[in-house]
C-alpha atoms as a PDB file:
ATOM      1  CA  UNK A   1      -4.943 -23.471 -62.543  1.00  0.00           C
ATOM      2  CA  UNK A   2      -5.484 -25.595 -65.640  1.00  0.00           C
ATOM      3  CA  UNK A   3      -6.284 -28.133 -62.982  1.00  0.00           C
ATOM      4  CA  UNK A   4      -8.371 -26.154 -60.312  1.00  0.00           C
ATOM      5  CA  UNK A   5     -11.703 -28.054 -58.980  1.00  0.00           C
ATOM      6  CA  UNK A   6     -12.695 -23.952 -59.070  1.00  0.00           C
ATOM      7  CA  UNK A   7     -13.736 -24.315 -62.727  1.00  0.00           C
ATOM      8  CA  UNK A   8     -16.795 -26.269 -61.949  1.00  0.00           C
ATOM      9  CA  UNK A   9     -19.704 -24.740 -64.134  1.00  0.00           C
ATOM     10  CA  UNK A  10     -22.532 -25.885 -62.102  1.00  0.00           C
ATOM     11  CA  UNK A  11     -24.934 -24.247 -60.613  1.00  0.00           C
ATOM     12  CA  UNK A  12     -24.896 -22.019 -57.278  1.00  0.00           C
ATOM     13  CA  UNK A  13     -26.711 -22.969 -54.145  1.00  0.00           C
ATOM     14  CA  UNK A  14     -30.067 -20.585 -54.252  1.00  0.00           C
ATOM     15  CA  UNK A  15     -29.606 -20.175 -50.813  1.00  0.00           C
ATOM     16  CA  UNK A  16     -26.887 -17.548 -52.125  1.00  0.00           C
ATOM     17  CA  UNK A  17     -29.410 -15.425 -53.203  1.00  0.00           C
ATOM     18  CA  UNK A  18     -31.267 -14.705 -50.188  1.00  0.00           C
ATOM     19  CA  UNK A  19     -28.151 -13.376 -48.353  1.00  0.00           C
ATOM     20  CA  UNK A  20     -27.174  -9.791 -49.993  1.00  0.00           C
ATOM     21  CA  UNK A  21     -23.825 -10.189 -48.284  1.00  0.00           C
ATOM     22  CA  UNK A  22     -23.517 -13.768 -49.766  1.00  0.00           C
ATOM     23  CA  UNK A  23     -24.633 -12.152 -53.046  1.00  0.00           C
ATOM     24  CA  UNK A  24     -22.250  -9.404 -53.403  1.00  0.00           C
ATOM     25  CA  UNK A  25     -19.336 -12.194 -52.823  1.00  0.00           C
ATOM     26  CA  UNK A  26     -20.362 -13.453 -56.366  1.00  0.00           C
ATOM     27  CA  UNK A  27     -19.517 -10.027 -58.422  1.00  0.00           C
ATOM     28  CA  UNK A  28     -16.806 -11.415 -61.640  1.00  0.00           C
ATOM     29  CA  UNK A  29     -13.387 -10.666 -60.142  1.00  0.00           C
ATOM     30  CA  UNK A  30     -13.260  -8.695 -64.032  1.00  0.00           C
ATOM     31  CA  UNK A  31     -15.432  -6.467 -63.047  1.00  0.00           C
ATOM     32  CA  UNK A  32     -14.321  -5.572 -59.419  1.00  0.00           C
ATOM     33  CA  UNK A  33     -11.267  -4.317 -61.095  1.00  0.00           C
ATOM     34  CA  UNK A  34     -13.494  -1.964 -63.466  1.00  0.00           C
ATOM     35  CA  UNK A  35     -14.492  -0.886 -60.280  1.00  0.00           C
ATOM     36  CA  UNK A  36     -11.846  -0.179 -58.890  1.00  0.00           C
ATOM     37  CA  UNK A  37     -10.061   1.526 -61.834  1.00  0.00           C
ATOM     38  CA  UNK A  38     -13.592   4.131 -61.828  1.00  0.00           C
ATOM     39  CA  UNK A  39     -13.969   4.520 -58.171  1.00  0.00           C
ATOM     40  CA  UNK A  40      -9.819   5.163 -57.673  1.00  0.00           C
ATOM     41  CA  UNK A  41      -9.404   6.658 -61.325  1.00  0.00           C
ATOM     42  CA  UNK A  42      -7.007   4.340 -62.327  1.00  0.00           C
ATOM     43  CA  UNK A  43      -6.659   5.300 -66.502  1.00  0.00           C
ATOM     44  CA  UNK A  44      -6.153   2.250 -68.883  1.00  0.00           C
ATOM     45  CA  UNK A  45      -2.587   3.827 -69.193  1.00  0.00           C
ATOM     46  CA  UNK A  46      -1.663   3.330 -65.892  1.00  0.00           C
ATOM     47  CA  UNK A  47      -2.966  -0.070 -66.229  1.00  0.00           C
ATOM     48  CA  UNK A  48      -0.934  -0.815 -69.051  1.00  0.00           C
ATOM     49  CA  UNK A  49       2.478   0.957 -68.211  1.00  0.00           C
ATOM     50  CA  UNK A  50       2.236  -1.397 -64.624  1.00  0.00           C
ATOM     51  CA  UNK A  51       1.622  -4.508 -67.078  1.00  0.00           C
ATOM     52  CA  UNK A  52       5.236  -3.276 -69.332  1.00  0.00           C
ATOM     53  CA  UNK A  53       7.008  -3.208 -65.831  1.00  0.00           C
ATOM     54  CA  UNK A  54       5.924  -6.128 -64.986  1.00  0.00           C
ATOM     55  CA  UNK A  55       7.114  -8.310 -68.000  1.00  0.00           C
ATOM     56  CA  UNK A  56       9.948  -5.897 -68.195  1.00  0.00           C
ATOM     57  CA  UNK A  57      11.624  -6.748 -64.946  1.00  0.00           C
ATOM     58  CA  UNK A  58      10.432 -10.483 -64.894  1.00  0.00           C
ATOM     59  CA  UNK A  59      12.750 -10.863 -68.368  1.00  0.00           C
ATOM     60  CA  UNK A  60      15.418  -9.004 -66.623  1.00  0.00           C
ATOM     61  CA  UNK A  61      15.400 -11.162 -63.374  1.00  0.00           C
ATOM     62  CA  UNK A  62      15.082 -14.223 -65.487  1.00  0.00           C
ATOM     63  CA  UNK A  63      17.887 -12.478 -68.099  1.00  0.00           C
ATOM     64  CA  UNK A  64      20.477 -12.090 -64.409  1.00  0.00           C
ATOM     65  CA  UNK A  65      19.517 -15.362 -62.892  1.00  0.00           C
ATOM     66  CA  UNK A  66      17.572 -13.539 -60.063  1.00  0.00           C
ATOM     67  CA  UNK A  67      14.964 -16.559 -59.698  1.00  0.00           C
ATOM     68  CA  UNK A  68      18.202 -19.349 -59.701  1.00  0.00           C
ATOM     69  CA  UNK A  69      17.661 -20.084 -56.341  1.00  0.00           C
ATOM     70  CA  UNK A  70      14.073 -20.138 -55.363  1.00  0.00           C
ATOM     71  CA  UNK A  71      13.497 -22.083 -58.573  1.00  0.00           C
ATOM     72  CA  UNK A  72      13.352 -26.346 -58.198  1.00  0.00           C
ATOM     73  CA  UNK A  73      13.850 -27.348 -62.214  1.00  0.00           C
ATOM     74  CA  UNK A  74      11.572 -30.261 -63.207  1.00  0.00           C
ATOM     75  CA  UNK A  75      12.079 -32.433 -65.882  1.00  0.00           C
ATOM     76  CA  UNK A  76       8.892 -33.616 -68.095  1.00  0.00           C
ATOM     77  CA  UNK A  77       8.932 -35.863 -71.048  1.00  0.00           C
ATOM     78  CA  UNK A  78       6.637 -34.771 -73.998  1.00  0.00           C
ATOM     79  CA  UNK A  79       6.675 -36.857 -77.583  1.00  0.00           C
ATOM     80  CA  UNK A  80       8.201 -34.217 -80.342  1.00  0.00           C
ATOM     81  CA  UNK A  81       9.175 -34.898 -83.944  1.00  0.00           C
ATOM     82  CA  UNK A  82       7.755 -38.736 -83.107  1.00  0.00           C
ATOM     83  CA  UNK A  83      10.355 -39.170 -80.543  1.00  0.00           C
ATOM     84  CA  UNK A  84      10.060 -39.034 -76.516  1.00  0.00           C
ATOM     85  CA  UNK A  85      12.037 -36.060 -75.263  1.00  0.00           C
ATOM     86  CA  UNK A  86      13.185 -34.975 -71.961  1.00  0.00           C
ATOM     87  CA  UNK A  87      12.073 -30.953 -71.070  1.00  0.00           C
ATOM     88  CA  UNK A  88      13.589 -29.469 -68.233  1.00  0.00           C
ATOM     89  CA  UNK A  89      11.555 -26.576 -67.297  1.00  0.00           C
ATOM     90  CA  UNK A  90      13.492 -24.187 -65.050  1.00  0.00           C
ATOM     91  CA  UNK A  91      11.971 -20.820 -65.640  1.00  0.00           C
ATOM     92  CA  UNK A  92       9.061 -19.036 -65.948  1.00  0.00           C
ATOM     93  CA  UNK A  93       7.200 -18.887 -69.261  1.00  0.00           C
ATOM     94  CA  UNK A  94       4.709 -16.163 -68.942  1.00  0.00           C
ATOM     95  CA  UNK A  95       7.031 -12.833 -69.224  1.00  0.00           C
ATOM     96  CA  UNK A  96       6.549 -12.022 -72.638  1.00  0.00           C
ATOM     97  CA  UNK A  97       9.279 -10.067 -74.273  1.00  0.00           C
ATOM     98  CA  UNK A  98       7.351  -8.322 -77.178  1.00  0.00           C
ATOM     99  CA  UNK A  99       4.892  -6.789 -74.158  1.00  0.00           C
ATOM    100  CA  UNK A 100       4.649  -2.642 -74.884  1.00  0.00           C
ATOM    101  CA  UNK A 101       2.380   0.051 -74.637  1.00  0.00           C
ATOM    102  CA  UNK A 102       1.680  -0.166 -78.058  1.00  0.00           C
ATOM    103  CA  UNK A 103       0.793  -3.816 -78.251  1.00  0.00           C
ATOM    104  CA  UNK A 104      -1.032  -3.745 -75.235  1.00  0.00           C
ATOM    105  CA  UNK A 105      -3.353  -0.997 -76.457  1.00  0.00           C
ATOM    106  CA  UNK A 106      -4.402  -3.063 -79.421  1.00  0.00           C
ATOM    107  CA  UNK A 107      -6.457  -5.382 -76.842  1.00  0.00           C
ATOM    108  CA  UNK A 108      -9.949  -5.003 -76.222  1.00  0.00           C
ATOM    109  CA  UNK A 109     -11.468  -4.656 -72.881  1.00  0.00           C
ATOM    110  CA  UNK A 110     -12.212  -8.544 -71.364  1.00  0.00           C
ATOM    111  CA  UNK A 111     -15.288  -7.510 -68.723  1.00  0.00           C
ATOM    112  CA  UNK A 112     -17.030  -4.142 -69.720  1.00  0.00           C
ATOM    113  CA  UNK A 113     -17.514  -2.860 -73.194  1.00  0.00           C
ATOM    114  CA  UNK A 114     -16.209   0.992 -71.698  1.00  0.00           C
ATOM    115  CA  UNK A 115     -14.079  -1.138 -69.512  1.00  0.00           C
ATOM    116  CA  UNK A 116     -10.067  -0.639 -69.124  1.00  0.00           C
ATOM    117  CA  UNK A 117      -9.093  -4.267 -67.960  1.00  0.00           C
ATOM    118  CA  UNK A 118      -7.630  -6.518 -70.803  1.00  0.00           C
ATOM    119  CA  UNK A 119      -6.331  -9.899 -70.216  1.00  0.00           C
ATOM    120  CA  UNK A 120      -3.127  -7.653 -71.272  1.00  0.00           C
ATOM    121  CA  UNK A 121      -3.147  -5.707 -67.952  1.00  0.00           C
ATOM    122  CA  UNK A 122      -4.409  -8.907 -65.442  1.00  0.00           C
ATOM    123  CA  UNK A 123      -2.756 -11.993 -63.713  1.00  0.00           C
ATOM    124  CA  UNK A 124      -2.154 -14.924 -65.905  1.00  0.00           C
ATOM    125  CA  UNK A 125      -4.101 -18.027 -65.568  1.00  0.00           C
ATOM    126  CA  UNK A 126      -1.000 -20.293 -64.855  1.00  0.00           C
ATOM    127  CA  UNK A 127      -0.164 -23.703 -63.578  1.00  0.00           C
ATOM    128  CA  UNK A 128       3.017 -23.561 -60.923  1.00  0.00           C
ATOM    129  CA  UNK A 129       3.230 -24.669 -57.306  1.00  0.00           C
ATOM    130  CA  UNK A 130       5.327 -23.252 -54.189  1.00  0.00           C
ATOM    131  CA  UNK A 131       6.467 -24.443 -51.001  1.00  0.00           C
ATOM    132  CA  UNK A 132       7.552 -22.886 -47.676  1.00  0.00           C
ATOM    133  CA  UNK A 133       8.916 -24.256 -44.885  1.00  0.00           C
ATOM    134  CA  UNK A 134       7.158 -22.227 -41.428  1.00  0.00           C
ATOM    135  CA  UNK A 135       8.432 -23.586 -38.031  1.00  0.00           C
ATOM    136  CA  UNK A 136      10.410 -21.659 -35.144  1.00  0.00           C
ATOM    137  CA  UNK A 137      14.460 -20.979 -34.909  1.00  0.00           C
ATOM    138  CA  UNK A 138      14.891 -24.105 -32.656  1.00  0.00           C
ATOM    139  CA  UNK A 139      13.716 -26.919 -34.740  1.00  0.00           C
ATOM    140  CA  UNK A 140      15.181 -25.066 -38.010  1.00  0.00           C
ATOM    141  CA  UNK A 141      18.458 -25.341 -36.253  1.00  0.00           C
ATOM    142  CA  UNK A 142      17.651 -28.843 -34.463  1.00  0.00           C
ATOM    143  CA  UNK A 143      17.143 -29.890 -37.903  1.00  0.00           C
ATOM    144  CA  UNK A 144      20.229 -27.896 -39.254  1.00  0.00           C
ATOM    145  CA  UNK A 145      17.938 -25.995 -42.186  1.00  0.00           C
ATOM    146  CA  UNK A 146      19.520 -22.653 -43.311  1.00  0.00           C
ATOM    147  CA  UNK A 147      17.130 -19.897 -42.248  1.00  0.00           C
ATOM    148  CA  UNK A 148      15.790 -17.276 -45.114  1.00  0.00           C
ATOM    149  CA  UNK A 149      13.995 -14.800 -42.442  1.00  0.00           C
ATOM    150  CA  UNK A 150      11.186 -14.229 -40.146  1.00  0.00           C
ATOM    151  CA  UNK A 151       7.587 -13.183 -39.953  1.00  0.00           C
ATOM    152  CA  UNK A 152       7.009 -10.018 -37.763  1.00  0.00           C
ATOM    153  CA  UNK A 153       3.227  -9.744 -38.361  1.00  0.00           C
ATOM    154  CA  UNK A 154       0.345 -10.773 -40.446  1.00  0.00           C
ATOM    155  CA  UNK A 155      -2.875  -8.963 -40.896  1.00  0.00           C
ATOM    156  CA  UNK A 156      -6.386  -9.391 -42.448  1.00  0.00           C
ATOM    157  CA  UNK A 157      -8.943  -6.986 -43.204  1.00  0.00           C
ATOM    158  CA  UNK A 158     -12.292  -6.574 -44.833  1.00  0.00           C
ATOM    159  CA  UNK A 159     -12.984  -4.588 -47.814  1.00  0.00           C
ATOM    160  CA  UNK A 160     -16.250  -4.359 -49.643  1.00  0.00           C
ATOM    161  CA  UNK A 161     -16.502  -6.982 -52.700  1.00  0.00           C
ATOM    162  CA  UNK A 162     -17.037  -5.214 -55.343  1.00  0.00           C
ATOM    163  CA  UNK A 163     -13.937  -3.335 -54.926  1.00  0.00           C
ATOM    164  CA  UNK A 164     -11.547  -6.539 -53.395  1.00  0.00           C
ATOM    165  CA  UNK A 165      -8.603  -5.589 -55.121  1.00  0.00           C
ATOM    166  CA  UNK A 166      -7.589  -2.453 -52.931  1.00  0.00           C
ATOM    167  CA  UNK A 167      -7.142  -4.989 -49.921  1.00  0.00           C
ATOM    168  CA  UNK A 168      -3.709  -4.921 -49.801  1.00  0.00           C
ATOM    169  CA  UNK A 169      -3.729  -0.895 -49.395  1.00  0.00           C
ATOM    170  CA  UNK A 170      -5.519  -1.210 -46.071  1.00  0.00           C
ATOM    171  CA  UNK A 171      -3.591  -4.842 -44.742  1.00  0.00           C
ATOM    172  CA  UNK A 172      -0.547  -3.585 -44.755  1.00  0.00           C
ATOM    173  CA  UNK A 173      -0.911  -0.468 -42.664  1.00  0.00           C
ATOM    174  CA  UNK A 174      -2.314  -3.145 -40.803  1.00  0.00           C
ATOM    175  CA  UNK A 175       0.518  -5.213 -40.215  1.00  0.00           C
ATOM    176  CA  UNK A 176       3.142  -2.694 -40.167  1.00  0.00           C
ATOM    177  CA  UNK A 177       1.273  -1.105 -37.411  1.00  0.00           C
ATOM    178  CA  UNK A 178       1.287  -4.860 -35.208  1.00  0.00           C
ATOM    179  CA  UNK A 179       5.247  -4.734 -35.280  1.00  0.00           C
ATOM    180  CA  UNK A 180       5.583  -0.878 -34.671  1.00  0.00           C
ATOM    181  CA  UNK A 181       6.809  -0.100 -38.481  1.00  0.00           C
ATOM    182  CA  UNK A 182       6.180   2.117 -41.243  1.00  0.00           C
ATOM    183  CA  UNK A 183       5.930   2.164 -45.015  1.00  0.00           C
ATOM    184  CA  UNK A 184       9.903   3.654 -44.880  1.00  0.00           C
ATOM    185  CA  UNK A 185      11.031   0.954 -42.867  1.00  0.00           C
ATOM    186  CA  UNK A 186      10.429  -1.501 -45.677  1.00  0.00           C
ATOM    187  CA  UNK A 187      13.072  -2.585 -48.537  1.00  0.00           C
ATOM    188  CA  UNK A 188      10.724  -4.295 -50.685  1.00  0.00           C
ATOM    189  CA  UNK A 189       6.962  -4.836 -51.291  1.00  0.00           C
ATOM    190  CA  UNK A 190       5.866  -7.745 -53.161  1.00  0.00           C
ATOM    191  CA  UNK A 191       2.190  -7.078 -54.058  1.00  0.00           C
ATOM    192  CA  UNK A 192       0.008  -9.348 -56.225  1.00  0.00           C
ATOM    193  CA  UNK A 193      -0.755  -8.031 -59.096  1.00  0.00           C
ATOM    194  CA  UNK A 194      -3.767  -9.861 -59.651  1.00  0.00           C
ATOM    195  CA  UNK A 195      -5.305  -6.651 -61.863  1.00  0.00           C
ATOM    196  CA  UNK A 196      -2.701  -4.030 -63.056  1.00  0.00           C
ATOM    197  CA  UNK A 197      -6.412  -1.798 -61.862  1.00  0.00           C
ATOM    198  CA  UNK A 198      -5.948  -2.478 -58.139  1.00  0.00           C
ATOM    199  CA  UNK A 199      -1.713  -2.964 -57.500  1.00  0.00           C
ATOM    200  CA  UNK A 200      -1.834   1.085 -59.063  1.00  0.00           C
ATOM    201  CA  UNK A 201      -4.524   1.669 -56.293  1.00  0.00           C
ATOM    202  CA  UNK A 202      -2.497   0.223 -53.518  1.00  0.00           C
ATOM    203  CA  UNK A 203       0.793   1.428 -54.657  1.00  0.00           C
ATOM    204  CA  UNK A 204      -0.852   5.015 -54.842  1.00  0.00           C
ATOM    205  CA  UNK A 205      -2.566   4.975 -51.810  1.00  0.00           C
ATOM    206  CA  UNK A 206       0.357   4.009 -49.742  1.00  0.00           C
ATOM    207  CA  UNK A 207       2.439   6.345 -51.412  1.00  0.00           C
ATOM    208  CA  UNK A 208       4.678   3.432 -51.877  1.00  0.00           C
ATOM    209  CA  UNK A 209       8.270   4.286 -54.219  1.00  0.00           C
ATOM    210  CA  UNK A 210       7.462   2.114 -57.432  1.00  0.00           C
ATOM    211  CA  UNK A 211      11.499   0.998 -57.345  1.00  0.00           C
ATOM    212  CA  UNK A 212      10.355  -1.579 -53.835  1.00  0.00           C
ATOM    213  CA  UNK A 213       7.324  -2.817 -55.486  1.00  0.00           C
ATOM    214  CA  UNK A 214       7.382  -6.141 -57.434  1.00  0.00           C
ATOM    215  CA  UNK A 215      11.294  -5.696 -58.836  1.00  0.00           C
ATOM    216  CA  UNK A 216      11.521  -9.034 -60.430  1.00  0.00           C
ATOM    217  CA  UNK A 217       7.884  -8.512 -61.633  1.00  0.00           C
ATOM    218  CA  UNK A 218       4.609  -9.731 -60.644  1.00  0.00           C
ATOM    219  CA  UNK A 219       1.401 -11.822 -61.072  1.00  0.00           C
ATOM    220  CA  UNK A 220       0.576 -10.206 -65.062  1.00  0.00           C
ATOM    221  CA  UNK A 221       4.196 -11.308 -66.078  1.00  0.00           C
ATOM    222  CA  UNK A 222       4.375 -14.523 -63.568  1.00  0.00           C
ATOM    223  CA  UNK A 223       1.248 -15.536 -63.548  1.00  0.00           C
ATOM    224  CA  UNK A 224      -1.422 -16.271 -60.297  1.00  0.00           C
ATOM    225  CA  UNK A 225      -2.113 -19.722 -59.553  1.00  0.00           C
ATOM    226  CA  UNK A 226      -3.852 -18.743 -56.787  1.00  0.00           C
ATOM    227  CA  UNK A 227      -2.479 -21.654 -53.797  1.00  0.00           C
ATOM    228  CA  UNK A 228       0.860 -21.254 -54.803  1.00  0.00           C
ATOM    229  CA  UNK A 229       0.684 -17.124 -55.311  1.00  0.00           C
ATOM    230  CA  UNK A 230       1.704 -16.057 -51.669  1.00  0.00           C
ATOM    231  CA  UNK A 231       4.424 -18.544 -51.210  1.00  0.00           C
ATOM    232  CA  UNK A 232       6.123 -17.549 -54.834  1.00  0.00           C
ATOM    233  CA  UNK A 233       5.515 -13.775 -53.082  1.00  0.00           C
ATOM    234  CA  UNK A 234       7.851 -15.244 -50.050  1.00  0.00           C
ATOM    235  CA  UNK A 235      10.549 -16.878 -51.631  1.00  0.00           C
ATOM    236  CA  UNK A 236      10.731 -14.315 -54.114  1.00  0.00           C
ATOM    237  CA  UNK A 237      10.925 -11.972 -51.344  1.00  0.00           C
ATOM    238  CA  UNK A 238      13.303 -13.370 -49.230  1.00  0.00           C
ATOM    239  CA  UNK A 239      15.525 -14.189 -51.813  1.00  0.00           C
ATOM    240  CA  UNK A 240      15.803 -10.708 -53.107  1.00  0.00           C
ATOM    241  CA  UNK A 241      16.581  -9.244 -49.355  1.00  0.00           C
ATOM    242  CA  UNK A 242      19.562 -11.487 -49.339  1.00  0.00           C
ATOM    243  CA  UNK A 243      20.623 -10.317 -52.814  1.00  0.00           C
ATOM    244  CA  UNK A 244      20.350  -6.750 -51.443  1.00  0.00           C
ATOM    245  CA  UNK A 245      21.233  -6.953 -48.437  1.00  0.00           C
ATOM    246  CA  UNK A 246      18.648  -5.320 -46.698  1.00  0.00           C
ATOM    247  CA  UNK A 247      15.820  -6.081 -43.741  1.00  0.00           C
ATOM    248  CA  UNK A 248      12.342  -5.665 -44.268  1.00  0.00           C
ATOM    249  CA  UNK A 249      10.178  -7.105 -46.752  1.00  0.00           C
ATOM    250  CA  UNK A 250       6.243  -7.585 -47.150  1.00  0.00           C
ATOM    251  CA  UNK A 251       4.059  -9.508 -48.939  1.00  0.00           C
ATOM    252  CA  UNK A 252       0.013  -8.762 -49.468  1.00  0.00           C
ATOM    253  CA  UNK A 253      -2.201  -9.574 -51.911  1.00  0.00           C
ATOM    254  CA  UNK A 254      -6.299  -9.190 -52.382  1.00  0.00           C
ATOM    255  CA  UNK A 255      -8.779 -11.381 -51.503  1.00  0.00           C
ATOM    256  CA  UNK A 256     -11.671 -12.324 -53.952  1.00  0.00           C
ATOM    257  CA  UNK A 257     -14.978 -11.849 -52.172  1.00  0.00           C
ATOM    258  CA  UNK A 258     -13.768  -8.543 -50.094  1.00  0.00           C
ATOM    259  CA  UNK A 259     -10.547  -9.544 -48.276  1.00  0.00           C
ATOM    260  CA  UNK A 260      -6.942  -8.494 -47.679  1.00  0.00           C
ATOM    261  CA  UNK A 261      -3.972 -10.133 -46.349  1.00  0.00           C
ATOM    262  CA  UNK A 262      -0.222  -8.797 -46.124  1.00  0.00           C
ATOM    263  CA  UNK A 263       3.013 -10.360 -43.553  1.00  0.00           C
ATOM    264  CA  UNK A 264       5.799  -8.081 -42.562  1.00  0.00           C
ATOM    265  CA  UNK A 265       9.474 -10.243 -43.013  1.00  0.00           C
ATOM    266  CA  UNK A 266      12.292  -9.690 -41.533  1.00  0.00           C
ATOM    267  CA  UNK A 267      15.691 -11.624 -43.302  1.00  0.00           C
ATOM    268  CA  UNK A 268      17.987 -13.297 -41.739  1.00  0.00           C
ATOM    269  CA  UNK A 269      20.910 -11.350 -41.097  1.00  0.00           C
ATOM    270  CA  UNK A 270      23.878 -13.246 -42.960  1.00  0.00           C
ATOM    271  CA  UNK A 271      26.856 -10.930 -42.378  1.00  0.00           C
ATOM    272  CA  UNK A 272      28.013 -12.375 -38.842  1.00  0.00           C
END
């Protein structure tokens, strides 16, 4: 993200203007998740408690080694003490372990004076990078590469964009509906957390158990560099099935400008 062409500070096209539907796609991500937290009443509480989960089980899956696999160490050199060094970076660095309800409710609101969204409580702007490998079974096994799952079904939908984040609560019903499955049938949801304001929405409005959602943390611990954000979503996905030993997974996340998106996963069974 440190790195994203999206930065540019230039100026829009006018022609932007002239289109209200264009126009509404420009609303400060910020403040769609005020939005969201007044239209859904979503309190700065349960904003903040989501945000302690989140660093709380990121530390803990980094603590048991959950991320081991899915993770490709890198080595970087960086001059220290006047000498050239060798860093091997191998885990996250976001999850912060002196996150709490407490110090979170020192921070001021970042978009709205009466707002409830603090960069506390929202995705980190983060620098990382993911990778997946998408073909069918024959070539995987033409080409002898161990197989992590499947995808069952993928789904878009629209949402209006001044409330984007609550795309995920209307995507997956979506998908689950294109491969004949319900909320129950699935082990573990792993939905962005791009604002703590809209994952409470979507968790709430599915009626999803909090325990499936996001158990080795999310986006506000992890951080959301946004092209590599849905494949970290996978691996970390897939990865966890295995560990558990169960079926069904699904990854969705929001949209900025009034989308959402969400694939239903099915891993591959191991035990024969």
């Amino acid at each position: 993200m440190s790195q994203s062409p999206m930065t540019w500070e230039g100026q829009w096209n006018a022609r932007v203007f002239i289109n209200q539907n264009a126009k509404d796609c420009l609303l400060p991500m910020g403040i769609t998740s005020e939005n969201v937290a007044k239209q859904y009443n979503i309190t700065r509480e349960d904003q903040d408690s989501l945000a302690v989960q989140s660093h709380t089980k990121a530390l803990e899956a980094i603590k048991t080694n959950r991320f081991k696999d899915e993770i490709v160490p890198i080595q970087i050199t960086r001059q220290q003490d006047g000498e050239i060094k060798i860093h091997v970076i191998d885990k996250d660095e976001g999850p912060r372990p002196n996150t709490s309800m407490e110090t979170l409710a020192k921070l001021k609101p970042a978009f709205a004076a009466d707002g409830t969204t603090t960069a506390g409580n929202c995705s980190q702007v983060s620098d990382g990078a993911a990778v997946v490998i998408l073909t069918t079974r024959k070539r995987a096994q033409e080409l002898n590469l161990p197989i992590l799952g499947s995808i069952r079904s993928f789904a878009v939908v629209g949402v209006p964009p001044s409330v984007m984040g609550i795309g995920p609560a209307f995507a997956i019903p979506k998908a689950l509906k294109l491969c004949n499955l319900t909320t129950e049938d699935i082990d573990v949801y792993e939905i962005n957390e791009a604002f703590a304001s809209q994952a409470c929405m979507c968790v709430k409005h599915l009626k999803l158990d909090w325990e499936k959602v996001n158990p080795n943390g999310g986006a506000i611990a992890l951080g959301h560099p946004l092209g590599c954000t849905g494949a970290r979503q996978l691996a970390t996905l897939l990865y966890e099935l295995r560990r558990r030993g169960q079926r069904y997974g699904v990854v969705s996340m929001c949209i900025g400008s009034g989308m959402g998106a969400a694939g239903i996963f099915e891993a591959e069974d191991i035990s024969t």
